[in-house]
Protein backbone atom coordinates (compact mmCIF):
# COMPACT_ATOMS: atom_id res chain seq x y z
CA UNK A 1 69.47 114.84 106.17
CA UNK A 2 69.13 116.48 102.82
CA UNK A 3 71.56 114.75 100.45
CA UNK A 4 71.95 115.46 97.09
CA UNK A 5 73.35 112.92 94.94
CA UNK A 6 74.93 114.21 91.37
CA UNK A 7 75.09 111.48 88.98
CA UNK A 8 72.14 110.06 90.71
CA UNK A 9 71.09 108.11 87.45
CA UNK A 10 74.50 106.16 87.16
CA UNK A 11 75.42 102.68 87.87
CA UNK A 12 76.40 103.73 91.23
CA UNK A 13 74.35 106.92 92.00
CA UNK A 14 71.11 104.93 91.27
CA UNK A 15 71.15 102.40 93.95
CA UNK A 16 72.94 104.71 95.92
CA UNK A 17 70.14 107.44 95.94
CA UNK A 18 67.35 104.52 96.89
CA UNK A 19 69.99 103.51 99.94
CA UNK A 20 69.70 107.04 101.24
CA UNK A 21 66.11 107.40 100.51
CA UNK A 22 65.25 103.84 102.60
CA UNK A 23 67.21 105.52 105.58
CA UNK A 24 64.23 108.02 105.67
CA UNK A 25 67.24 110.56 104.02
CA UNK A 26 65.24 113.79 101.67
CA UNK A 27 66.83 112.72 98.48
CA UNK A 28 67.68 114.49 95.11
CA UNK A 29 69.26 113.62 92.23
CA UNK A 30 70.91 116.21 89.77
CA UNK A 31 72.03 113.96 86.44
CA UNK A 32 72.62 115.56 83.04
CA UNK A 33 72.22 111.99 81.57
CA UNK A 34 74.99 111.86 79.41
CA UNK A 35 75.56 108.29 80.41
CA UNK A 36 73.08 106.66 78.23
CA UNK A 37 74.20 109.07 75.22
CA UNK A 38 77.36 107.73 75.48
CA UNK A 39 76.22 104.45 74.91
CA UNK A 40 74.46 105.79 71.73
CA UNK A 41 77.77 107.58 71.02
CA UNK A 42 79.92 103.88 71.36
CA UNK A 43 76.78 101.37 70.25
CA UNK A 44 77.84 99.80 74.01
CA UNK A 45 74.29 99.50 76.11
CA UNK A 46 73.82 97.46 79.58
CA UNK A 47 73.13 94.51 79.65
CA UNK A 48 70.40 94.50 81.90
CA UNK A 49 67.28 96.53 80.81
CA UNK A 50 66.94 100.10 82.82
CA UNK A 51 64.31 102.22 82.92
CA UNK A 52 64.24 106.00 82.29
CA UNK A 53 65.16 108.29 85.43
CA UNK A 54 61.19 109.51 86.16
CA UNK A 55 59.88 106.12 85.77
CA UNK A 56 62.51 105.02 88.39
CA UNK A 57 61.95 107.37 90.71
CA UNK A 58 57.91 107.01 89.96
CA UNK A 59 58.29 102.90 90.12
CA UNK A 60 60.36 103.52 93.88
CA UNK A 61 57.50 106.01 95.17
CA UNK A 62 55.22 103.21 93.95
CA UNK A 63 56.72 100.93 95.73
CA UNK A 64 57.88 102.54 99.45
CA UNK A 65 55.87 105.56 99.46
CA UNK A 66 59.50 107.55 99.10
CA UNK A 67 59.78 110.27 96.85
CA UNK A 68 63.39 110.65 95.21
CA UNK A 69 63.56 114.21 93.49
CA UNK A 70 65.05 114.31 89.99
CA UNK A 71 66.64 117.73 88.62
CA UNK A 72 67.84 117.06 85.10
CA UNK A 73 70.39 119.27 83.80
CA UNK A 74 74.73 120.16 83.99
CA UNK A 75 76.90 121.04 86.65
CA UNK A 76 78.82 122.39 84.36
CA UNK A 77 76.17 124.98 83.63
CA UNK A 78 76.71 127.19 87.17
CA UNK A 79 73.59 129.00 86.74
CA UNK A 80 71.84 125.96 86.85
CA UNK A 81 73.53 124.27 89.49
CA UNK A 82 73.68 127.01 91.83
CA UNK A 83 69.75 127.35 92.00
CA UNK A 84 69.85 123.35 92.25
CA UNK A 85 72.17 123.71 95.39
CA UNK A 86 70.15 126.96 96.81
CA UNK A 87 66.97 125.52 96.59
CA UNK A 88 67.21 122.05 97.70
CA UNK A 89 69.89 123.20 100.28
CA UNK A 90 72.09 119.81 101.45
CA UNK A 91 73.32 118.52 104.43
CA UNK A 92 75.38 116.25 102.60
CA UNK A 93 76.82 116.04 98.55
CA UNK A 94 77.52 112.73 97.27
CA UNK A 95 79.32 113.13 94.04
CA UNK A 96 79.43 110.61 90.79
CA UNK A 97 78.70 113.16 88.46
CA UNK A 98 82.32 112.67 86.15
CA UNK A 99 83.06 111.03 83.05
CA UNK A 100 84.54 107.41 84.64
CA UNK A 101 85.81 105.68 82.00
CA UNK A 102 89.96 105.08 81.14
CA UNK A 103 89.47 104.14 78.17
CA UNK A 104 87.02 106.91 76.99
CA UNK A 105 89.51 109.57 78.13
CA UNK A 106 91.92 107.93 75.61
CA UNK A 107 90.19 107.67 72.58
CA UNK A 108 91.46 111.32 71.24
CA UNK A 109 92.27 114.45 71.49
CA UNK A 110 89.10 115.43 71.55
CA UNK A 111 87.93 113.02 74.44
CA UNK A 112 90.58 113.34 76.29
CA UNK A 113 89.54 117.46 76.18
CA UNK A 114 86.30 116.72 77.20
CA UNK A 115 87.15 114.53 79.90
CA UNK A 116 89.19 116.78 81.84
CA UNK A 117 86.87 120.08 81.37
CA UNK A 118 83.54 117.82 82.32
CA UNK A 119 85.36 116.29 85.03
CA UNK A 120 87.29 119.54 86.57
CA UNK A 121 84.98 122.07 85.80
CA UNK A 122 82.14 120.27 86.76
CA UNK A 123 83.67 119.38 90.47
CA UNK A 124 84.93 123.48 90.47
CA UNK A 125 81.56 124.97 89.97
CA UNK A 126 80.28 122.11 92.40
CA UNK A 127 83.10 123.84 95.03
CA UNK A 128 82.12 127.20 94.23
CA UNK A 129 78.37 126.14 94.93
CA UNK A 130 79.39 124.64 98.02
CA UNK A 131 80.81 127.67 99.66
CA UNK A 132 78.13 130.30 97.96
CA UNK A 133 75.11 128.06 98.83
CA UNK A 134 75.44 125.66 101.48
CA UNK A 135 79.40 126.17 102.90
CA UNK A 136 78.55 124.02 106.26
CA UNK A 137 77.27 120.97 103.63
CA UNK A 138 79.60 118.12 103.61
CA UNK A 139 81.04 116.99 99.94
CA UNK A 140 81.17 113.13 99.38
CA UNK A 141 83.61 112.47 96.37
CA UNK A 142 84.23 109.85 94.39
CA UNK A 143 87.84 109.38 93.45
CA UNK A 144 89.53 106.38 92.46
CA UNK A 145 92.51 104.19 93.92
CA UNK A 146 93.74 104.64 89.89
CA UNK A 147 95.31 108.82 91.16
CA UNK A 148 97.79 106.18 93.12
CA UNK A 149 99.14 104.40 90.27
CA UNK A 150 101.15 101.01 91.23
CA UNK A 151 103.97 102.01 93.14
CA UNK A 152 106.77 99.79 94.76
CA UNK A 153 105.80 100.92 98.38
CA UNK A 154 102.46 100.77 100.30
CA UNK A 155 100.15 102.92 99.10
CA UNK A 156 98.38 105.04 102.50
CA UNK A 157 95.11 106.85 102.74
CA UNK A 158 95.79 110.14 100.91
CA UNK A 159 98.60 111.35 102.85
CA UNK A 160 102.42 109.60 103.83
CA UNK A 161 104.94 111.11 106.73
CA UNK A 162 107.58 112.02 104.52
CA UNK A 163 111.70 112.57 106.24
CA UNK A 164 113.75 114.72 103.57
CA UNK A 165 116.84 116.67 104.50
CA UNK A 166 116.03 115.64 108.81
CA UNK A 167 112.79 117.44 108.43
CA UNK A 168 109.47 115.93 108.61
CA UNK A 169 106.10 116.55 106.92
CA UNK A 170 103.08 114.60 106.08
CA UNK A 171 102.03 115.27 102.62
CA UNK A 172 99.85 114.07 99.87
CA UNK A 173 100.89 110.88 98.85
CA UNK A 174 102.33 110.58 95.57
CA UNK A 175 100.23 110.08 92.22
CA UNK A 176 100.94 108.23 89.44
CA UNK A 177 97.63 107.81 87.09
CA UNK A 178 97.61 106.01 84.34
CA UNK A 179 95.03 107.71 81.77
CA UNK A 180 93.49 111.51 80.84
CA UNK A 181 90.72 110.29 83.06
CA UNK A 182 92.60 109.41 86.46
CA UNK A 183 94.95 112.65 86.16
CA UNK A 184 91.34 114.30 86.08
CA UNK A 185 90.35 112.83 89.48
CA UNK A 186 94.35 114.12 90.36
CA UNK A 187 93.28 117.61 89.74
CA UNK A 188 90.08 117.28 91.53
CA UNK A 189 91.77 116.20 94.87
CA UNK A 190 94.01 119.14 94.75
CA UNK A 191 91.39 121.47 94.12
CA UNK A 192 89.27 119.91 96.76
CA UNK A 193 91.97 119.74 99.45
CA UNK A 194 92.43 123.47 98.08
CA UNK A 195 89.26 124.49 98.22
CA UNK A 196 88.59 123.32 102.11
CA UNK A 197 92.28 124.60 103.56
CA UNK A 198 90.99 128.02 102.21
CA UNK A 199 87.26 128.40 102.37
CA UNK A 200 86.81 125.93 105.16
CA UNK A 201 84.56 123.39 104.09
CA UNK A 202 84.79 119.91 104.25
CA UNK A 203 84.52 116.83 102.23
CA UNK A 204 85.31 113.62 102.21
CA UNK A 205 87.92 112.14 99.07
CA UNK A 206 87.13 108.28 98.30
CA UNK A 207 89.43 107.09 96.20
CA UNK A 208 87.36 103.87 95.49
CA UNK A 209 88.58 100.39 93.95
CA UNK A 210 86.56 98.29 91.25
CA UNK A 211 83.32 98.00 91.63
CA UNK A 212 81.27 94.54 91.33
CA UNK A 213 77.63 93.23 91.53
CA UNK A 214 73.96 94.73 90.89
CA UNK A 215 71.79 93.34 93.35
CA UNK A 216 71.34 95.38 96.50
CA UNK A 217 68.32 95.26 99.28
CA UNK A 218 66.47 98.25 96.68
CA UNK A 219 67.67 96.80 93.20
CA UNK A 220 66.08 93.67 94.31
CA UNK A 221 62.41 95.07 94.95
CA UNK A 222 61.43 95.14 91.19
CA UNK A 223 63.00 94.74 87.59
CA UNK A 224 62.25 98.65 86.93
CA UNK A 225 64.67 99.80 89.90
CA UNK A 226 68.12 97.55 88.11
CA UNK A 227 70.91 99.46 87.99
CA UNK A 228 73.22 98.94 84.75
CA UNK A 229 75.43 96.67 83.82
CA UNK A 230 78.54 97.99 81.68
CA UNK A 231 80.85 94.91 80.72
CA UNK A 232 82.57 96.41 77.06
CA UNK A 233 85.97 97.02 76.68
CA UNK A 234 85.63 100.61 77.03
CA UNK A 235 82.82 101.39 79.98
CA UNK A 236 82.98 97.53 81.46
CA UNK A 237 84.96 96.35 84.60
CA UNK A 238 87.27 93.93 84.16
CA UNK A 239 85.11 90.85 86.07
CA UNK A 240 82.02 92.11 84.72
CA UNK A 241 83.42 91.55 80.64
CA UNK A 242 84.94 88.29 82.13
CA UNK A 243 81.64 87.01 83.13
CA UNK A 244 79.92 88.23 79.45
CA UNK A 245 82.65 86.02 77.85
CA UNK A 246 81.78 82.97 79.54
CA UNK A 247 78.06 83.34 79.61
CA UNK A 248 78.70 83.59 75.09
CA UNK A 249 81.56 80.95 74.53
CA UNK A 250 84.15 83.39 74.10
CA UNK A 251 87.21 83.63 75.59
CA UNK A 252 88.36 85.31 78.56
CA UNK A 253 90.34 88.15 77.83
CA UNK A 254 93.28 88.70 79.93
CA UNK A 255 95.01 91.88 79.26
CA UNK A 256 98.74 90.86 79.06
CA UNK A 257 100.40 89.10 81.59
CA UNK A 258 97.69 89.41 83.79
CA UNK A 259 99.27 90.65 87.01
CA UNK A 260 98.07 93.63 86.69
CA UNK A 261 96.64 94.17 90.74
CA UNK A 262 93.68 96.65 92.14
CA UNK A 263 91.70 96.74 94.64
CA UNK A 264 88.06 95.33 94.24
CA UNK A 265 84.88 96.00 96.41
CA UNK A 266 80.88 94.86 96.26
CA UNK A 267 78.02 96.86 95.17
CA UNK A 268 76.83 96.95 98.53
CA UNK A 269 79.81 97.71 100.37
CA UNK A 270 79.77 101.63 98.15
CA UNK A 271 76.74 102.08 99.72
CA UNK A 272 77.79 101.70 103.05
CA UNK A 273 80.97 103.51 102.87
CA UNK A 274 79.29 106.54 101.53
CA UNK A 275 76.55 106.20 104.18
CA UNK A 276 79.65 105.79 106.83
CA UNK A 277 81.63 108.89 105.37
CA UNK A 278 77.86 110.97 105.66
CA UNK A 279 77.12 110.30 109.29
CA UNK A 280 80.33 110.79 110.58
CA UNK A 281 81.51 113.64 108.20
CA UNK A 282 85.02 115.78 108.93
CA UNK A 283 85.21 119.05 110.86
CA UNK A 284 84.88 122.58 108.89
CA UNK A 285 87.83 122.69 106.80
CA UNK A 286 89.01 119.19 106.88
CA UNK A 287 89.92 117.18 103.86
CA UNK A 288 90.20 113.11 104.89
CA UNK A 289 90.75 110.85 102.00
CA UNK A 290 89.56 107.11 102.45
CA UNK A 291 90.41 103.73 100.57
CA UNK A 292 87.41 102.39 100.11
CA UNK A 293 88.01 98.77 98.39
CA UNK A 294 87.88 95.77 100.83
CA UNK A 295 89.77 92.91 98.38
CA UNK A 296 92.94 92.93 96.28
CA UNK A 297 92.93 90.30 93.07
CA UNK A 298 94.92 90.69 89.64
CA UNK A 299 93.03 90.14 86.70
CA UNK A 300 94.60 87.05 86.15
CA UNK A 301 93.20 85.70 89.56
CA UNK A 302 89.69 86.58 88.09
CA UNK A 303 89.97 85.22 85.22
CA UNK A 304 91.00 81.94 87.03
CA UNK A 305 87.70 82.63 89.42
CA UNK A 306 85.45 83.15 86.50
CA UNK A 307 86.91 80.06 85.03
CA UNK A 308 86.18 77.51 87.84
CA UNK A 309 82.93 79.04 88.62
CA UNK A 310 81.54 78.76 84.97
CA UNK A 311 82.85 74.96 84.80
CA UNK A 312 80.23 74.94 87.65
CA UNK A 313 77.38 75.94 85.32
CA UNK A 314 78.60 73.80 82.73
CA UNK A 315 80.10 76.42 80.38
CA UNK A 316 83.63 75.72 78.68
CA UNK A 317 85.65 78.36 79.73
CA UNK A 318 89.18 79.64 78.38
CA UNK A 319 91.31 82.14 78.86
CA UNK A 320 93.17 84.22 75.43
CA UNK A 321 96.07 86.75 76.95
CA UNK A 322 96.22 89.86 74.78
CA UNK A 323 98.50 92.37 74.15
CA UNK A 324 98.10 95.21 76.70
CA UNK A 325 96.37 98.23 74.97
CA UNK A 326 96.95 100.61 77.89
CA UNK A 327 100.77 101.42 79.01
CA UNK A 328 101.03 99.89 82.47
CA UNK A 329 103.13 97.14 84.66
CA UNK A 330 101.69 93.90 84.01
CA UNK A 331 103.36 92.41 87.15
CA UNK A 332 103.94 94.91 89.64
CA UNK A 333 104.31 95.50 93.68
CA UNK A 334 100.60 96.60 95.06
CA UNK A 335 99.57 96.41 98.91
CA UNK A 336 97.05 99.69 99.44
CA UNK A 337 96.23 100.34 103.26
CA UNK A 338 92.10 100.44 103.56
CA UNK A 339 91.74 100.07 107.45
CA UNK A 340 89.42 104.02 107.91
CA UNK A 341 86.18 102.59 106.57
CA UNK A 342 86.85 99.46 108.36
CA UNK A 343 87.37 101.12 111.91
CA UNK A 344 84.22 103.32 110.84
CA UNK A 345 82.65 99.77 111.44
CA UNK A 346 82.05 98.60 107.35
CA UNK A 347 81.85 95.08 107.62
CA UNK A 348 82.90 93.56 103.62
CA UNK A 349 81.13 91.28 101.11
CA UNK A 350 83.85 89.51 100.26
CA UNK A 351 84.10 87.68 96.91
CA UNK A 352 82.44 84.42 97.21
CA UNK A 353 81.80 81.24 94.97
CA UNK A 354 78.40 82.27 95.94
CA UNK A 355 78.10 86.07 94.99
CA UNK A 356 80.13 85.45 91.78
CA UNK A 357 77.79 82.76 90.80
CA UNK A 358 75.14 84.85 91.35
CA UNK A 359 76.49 87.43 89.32
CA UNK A 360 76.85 84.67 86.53
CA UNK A 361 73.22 83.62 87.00
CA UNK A 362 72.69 87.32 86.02
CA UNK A 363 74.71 87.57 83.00
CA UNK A 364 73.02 84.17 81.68
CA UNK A 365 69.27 85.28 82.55
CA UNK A 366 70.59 88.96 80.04
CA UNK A 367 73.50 87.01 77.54
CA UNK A 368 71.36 87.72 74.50
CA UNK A 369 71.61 91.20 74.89
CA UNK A 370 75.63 90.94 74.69
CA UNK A 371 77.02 93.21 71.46
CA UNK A 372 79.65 91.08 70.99
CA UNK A 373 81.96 93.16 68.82
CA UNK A 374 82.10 95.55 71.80
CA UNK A 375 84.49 93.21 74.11
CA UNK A 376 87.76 93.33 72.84
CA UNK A 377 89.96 96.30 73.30
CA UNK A 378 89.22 99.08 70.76
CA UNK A 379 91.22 101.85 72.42
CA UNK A 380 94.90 101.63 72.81
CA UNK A 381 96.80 104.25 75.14
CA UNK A 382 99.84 104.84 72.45
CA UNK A 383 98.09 106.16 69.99
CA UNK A 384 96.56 109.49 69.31
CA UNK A 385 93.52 108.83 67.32
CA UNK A 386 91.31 105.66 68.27
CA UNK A 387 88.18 103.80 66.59
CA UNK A 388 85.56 105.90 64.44
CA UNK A 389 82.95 104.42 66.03
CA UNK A 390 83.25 107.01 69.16
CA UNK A 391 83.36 110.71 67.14
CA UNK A 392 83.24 114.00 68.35
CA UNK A 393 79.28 114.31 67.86
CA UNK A 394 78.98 112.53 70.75
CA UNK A 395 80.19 114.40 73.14
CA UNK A 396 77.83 116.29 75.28
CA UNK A 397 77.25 120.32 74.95
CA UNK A 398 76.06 120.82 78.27
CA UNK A 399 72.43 120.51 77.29
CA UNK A 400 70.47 117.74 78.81
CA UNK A 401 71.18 114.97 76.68
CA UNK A 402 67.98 112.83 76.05
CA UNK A 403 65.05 115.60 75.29
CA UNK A 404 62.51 112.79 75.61
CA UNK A 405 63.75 112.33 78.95
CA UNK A 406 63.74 116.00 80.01
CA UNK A 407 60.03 116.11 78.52
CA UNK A 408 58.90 113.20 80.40
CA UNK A 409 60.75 114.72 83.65
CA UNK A 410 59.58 118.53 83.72
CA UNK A 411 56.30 117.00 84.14
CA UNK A 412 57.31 115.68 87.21
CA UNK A 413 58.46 119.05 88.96
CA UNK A 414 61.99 118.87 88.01
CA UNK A 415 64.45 121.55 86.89
């Protein structure tokens, strides 16, 4: 097939694009970089090394004899991404391209603006492509199990039978997010479902859990093909800052109580879900949603993981609770069904002593590249105007955001 993956140069879309590309898959990869600005933006950076976007996808030719194409520019620029969409004309969509982080969304006004217009707008013009360019293509989203929120009842996939009044319906299910950044992902699903009841195309919603690990079957091949590590407070997972902490002597920080509950899933496992949802994609107008997470832990249950596993390596491990910064249940009711991708025949990576030591083994090789004053919490949901360190300049304008990148790239037959 033809897939074309947008946010291709992400922690995800990376590996992701080599997995297609290793299927014998013609992959392309439309990324407007802002990523590593907003690392710049923050003074956060990953903690293991990355190359540029053409000298991955030069190092993987290199290496397999696969090209990966590279368009650099914004969806939110139509013009742009409608001659992306015409031109390399896909089978399949696989989208990553949004602003991901909570936290970010929170900061201000200001980032909470941009958050919702990158993220909405973006995924709109993406739509409009769609239907204009390639309307038989099948669109691959990534959405989150945070549009769900922690209700006190099982949480389905997308839709629940609802009984009101003796009449019966099966509707979306219910959303509750918890940030400016999941109530973006909210409006995206709605346009999406929208968009395919209407025009009749189809796409594919996965509202994904927590994602952990960096080593797949590609990532492995060479240093120059690692995907990034995020482990500060505001673009870090939860297990990934855990595992920082240790490596350094610090403390683990547990966000209050600690019983706060998600769904969790390995590296590898995305890939295969997203290759899953591809080859077996809906009919012409359809709209499925999937849960694609294959574990359930609270943070305190990492911590406790992390804990045991670094006494293992000899590292004296503790655990601090802090107050909460964001405005959630810190004990709460959570059991999510996540049986589609399963019956689609996904078979997990569970969490193992194994993987997580691994994972540690990692963090210890990279633990002098830890910024250390980027781990504790610097954005809290209840108020209106967060640290200085994250201003307005920041923020992308649409324009690709690293010109030595583009420089390096046009060379290369990109956009």
């Amino acid at each position: 097939m033809n897939i074309l993956v947008i946010g291709g140069d992400g922690y995800l879309g990376w590996p992701q694009s080599m997995y297609l590309s290793r299927q014998g898959h013609r992959v392309g990869i439309l990324d407007n970089l802002a990523r590593r600005a907003w690392d710049s933006e923050g003074r956060t950076g990953s903690l293991i090394p990355i190359q540029a976007l053409p000298e991955r996808a030069a190092l993987w030719k290199s290496l397999t004899g696969r090209v990966i194409e590279t368009y650099v520019g914004d969806i939110q620029d139509y013009a742009f991404l409608a001659e992306i969409v015409r031109r390399f004309s896909p089978d399949s969509i696989v989208h990553f391209g949004e602003q991901r982080s909570a936290p970010y969304s929170m900061i201000d006004r200001e980032h909470a603006v941009f958050t919702q217009t990158n993220n909405v707008i973006g995924t709109l013009n993406l739509l409009y492509a769609t239907k204009e360019f390639c309307p038989q293509a099948h669109l691959v989203k990534l959405g989150t199990m945070g549009e769900y929120g922690t209700p006190n009842i099982d949480i389905e996939e997308g839709f629940i039978e609802i009984t009101h009044n003796g009449r019966k319906d099966v509707l979306p299910y219910p959303k509750q997010p918890g940030s400016f950044y999941h109530l973006s992902k909210v409006h995206d699903s709605h346009n999406i479902m929208f968009a395919c009841k209407t025009w009749g195309i189809r796409s594919t919603d996965l509202n994904q859990g927590i994602v952990y690990g960096v080593k797949t079957e590609e990532t492995v091949l060479h240093d120059g093909l690692a995907t990034r590590f995020d482990y500060d407070a505001v673009w870090g997972t939860v297990l990934n800052r855990y595992c920082v902490e240790a490596a350094i002597g610090k403390p683990l920080t547990v966000y209050g109580a600690g019983g706060q509950t998600r769904g969790f899933l390995d590296i590898r496992d995305t890939l295969r879900c997203i290759e899953l949802a591809i080859l077996k994609p809906p009919r012409p107008g359809e709209y499925r949603v999937f849960n694609q997470f294959t574990e359930q832990f609270s943070i305190l249950d990492l911590a406790n993981l992390v804990q045991r596993i670094g006494g293992h390596k000899g590292l004296d491990v503790t655990v601090d609770h802090l107050p909460d910064p964001r405005v959630e249940s810190e004990q709460h009711y959570y059991l999510a069904r996540h049986t589609k991708l399963l019956d689609m025949g996904l078979v997990p990576h569970n969490l193992s002593d194994v993987l997580l030591e691994s994972l540690m083994d990692v963090v210890i090789r990279y633990r002098d590249r830890v910024i250390e004053e980027t781990l504790l919490p610097q954005v809290n949901w209840r108020s209106t105007r967060n640290p200085s360190s994250y201003s307005t300049s920041g923020l992308p304008s649409g324009e690709p955001v690293e010109k030595e990148l583009q420089a390096a790239h046009n060379g290369r037959g990109g956009a």
